[in-house]
C-alpha atoms as a PDB file:
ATOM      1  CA  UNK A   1      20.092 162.015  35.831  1.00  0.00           C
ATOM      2  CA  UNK A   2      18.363 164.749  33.639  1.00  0.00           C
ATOM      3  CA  UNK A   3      17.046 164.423  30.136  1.00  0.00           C
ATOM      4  CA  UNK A   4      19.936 166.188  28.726  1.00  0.00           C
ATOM      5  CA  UNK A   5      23.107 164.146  30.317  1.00  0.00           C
ATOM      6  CA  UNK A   6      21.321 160.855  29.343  1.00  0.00           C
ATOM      7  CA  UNK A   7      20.882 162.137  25.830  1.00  0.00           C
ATOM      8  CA  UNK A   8      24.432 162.851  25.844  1.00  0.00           C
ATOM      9  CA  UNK A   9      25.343 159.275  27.077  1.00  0.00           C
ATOM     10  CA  UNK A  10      23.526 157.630  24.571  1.00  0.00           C
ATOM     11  CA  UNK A  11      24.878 159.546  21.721  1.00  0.00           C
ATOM     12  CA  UNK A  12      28.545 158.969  23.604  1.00  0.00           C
ATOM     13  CA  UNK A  13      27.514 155.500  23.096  1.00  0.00           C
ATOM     14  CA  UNK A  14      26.671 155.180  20.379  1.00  0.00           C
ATOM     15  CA  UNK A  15      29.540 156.695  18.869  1.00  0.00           C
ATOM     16  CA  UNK A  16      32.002 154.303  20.538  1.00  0.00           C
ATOM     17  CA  UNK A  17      29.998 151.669  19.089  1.00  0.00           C
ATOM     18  CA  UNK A  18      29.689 153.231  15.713  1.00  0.00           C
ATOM     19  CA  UNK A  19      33.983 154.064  15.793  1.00  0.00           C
ATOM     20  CA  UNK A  20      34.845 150.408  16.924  1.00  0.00           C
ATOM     21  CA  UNK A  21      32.509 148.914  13.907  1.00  0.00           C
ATOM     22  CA  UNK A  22      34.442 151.013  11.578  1.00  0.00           C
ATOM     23  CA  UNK A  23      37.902 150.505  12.824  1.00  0.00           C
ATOM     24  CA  UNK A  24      36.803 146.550  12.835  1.00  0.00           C
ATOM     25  CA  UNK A  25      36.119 146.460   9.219  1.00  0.00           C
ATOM     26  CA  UNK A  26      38.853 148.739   8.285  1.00  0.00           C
ATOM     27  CA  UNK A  27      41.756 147.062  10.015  1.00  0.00           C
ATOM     28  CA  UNK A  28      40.145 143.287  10.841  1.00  0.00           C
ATOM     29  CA  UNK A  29      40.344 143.078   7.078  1.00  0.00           C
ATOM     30  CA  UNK A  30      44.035 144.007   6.629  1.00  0.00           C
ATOM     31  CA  UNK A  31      44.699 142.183  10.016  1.00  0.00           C
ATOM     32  CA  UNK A  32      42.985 139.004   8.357  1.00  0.00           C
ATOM     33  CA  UNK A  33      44.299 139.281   4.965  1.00  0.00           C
ATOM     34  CA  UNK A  34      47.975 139.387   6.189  1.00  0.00           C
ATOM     35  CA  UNK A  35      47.865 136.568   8.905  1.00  0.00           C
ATOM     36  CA  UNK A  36      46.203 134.266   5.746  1.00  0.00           C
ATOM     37  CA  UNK A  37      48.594 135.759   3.303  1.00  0.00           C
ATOM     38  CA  UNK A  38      51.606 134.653   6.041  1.00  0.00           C
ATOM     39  CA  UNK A  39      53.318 137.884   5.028  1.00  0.00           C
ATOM     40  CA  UNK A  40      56.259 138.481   7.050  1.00  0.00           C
ATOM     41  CA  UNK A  41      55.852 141.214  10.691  1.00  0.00           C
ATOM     42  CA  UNK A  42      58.355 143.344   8.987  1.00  0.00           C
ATOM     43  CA  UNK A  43      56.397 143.617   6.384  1.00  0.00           C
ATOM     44  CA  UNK A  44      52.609 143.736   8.227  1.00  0.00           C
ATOM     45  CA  UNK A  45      54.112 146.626   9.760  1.00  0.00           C
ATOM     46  CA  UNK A  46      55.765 148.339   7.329  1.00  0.00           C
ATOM     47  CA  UNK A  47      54.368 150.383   4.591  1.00  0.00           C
ATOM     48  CA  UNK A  48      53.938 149.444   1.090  1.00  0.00           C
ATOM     49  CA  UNK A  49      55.904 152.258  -1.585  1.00  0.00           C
ATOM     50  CA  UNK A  50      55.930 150.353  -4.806  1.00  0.00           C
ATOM     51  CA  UNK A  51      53.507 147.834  -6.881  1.00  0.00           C
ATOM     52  CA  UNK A  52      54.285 146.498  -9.693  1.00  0.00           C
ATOM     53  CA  UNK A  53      55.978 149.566 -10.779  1.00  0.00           C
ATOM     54  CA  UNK A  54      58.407 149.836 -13.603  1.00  0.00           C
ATOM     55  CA  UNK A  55      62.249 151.198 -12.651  1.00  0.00           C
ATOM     56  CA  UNK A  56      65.565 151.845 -13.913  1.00  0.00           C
ATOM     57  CA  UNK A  57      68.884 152.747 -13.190  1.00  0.00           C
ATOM     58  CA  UNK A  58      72.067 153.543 -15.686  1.00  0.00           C
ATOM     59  CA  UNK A  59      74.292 153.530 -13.102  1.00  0.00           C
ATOM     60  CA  UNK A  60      76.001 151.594 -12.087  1.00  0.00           C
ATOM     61  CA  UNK A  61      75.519 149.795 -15.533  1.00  0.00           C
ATOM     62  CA  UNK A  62      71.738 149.883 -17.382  1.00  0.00           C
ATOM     63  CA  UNK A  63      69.207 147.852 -15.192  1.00  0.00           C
ATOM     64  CA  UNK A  64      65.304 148.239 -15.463  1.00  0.00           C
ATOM     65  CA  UNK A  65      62.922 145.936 -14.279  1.00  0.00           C
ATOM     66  CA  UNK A  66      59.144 145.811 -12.167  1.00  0.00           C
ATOM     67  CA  UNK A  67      59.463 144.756  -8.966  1.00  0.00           C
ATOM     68  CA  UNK A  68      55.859 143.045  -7.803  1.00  0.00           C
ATOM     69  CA  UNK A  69      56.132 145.175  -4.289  1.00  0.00           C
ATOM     70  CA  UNK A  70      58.722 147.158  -2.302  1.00  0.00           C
ATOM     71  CA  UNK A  71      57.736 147.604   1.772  1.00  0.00           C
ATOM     72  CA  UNK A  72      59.295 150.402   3.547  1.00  0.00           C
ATOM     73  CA  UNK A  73      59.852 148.393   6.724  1.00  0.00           C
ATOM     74  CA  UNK A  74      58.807 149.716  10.259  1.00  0.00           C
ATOM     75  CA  UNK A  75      62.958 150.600  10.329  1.00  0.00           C
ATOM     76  CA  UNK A  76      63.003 152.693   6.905  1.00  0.00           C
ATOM     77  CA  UNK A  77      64.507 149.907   4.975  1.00  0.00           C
ATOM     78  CA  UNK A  78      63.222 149.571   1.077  1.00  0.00           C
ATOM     79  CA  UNK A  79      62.558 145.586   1.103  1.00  0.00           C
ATOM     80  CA  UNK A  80      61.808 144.124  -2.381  1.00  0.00           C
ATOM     81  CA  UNK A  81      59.005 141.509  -2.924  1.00  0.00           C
ATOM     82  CA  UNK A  82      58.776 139.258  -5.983  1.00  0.00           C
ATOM     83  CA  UNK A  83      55.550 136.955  -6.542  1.00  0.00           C
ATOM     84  CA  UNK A  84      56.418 133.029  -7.996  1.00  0.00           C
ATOM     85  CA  UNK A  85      53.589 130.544  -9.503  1.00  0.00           C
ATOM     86  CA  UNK A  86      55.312 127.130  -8.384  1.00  0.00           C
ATOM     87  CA  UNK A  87      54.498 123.639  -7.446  1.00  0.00           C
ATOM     88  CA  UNK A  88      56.636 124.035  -4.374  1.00  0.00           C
ATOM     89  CA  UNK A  89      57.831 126.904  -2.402  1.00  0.00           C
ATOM     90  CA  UNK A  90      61.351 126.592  -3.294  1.00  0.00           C
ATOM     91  CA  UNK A  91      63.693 129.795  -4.554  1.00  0.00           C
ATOM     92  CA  UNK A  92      66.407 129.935  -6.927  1.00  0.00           C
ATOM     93  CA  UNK A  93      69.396 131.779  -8.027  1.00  0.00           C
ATOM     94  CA  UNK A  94      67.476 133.276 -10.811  1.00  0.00           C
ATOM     95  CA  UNK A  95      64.929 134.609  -7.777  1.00  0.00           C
ATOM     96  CA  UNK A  96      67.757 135.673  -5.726  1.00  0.00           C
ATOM     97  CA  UNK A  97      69.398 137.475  -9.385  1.00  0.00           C
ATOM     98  CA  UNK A  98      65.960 139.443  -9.750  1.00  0.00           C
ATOM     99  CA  UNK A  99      65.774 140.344  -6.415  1.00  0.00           C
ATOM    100  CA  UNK A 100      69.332 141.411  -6.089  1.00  0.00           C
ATOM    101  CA  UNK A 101      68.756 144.092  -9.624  1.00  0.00           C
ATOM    102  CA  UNK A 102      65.682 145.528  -7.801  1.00  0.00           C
ATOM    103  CA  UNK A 103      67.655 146.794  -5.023  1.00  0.00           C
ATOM    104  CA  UNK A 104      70.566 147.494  -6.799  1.00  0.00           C
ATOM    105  CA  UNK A 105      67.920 150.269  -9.066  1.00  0.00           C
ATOM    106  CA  UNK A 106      66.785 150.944  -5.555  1.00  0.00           C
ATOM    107  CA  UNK A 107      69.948 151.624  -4.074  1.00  0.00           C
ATOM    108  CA  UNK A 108      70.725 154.118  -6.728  1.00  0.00           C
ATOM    109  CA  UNK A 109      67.210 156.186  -7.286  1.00  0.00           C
ATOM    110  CA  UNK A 110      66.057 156.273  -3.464  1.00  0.00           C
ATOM    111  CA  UNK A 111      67.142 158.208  -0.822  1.00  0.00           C
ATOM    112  CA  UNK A 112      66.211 155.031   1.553  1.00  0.00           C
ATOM    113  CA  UNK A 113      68.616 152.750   2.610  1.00  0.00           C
ATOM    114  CA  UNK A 114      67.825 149.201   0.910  1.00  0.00           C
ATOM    115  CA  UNK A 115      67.754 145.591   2.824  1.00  0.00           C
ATOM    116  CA  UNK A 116      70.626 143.000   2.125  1.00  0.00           C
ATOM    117  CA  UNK A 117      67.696 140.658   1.221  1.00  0.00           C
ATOM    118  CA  UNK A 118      64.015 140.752   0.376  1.00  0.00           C
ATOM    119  CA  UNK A 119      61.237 138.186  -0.454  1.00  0.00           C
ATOM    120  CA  UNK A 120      59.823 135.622  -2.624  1.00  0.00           C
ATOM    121  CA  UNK A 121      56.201 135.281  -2.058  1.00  0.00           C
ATOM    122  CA  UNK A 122      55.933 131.740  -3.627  1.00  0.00           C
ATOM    123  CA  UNK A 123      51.941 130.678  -3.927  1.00  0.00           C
ATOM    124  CA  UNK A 124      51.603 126.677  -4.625  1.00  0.00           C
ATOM    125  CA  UNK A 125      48.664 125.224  -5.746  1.00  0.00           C
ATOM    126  CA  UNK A 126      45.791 124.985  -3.201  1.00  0.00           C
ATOM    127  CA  UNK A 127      48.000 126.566  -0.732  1.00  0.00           C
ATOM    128  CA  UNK A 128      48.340 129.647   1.744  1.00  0.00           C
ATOM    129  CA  UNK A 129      51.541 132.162   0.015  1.00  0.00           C
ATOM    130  CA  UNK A 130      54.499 131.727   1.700  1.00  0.00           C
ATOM    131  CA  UNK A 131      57.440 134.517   2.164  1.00  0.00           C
ATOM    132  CA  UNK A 132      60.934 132.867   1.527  1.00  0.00           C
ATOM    133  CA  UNK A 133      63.969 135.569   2.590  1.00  0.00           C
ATOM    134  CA  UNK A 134      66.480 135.529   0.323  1.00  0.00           C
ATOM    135  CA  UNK A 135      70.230 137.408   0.852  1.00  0.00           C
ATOM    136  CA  UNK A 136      70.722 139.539  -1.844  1.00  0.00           C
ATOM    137  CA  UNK A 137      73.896 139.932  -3.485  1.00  0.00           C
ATOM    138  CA  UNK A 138      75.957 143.371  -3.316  1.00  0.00           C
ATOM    139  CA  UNK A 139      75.791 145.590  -6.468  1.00  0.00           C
ATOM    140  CA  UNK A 140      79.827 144.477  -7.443  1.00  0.00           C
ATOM    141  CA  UNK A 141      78.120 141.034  -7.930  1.00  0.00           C
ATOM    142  CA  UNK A 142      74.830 142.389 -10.109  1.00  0.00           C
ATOM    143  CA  UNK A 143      77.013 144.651 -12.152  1.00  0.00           C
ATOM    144  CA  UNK A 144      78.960 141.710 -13.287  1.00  0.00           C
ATOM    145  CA  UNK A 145      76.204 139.203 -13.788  1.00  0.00           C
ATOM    146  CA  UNK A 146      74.551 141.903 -15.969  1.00  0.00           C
ATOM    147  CA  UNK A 147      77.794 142.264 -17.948  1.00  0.00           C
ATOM    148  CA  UNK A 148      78.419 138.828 -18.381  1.00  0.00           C
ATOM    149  CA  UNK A 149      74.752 138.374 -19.968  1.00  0.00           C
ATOM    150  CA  UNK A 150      75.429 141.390 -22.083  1.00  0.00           C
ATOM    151  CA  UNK A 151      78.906 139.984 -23.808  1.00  0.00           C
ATOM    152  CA  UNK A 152      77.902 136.323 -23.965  1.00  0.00           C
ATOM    153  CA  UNK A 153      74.048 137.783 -25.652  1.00  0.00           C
ATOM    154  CA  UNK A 154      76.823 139.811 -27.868  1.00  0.00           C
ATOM    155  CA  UNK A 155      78.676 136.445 -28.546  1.00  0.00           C
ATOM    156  CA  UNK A 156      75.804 134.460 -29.726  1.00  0.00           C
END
């Protein structure tokens, strides 16, 4: 072998070596964070749109709110992600309420089609964040939640 085919080996080599370091501390970290973070395959695979960013809707009635994520899921799906500080990892109808506004302001200021439920990432103390799926309600249901709140907040 000549001088000039093993210097192109080497540098061949080398920058095998030096792509595979990079790609290991690009993607190990993301590949790491998510198993720890026990975030959901839909989501691992998906692509995250939204964080923590404020939106609104006046139709079908005024909502606004800030949802914590929103994933475009590996199928095109918006899926909405709200974060919850608890002693157990346990949802509630308030969760499911907040959830269920996100997509309906989703639903009507994207183009993509929205899940029928999304996620409460509920971190305990001392504990690994866990993903609880909770079935959204349909916008008939959210538009007259929000105007029951609105006349009994008019009542009082």
């Amino acid at each position: 072998m000549g001088p000039e085919l093993f210097t192109l080996f080497l540098v061949l080599a080398l920058g095998v070596t030096l792509i595979d370091a990079i790609s290991r501390r690009v993607f190990g970290k993301r590949v790491h964070w998510t198993a720890q973070e026990r975030m959901p395959r839909e989501l691992q695979l998906g692509k995250l749109v939204m964080s923590e960013s404020p939106i609104s809707t006046q139709y079908p009635v005024a909502l606004h709110g800030t949802p914590d994520q929103v994933f475009l899921n590996h199928k095109g799906v918006l899926v909405p992600v709200d974060t919850k500080l608890r002693r157990d990892a346990r949802t509630t109808g308030a969760d499911r309420l907040q959830l269920s506004v996100y997509a309906t302001i989703l639903a009507h200021t994207r183009s993509e089609p929205v899940a029928s439920y999304g996620y409460v990432r509920v971190v305990t103390s001392g504990r690994r964040p866990r993903y609880r799926k909770v079935w959204l309600l349909p916008d008939g249901k959210v538009v007259a939640k929000q105007r029951a709140m609105r006349s009994a907040a008019a009542r009082a």
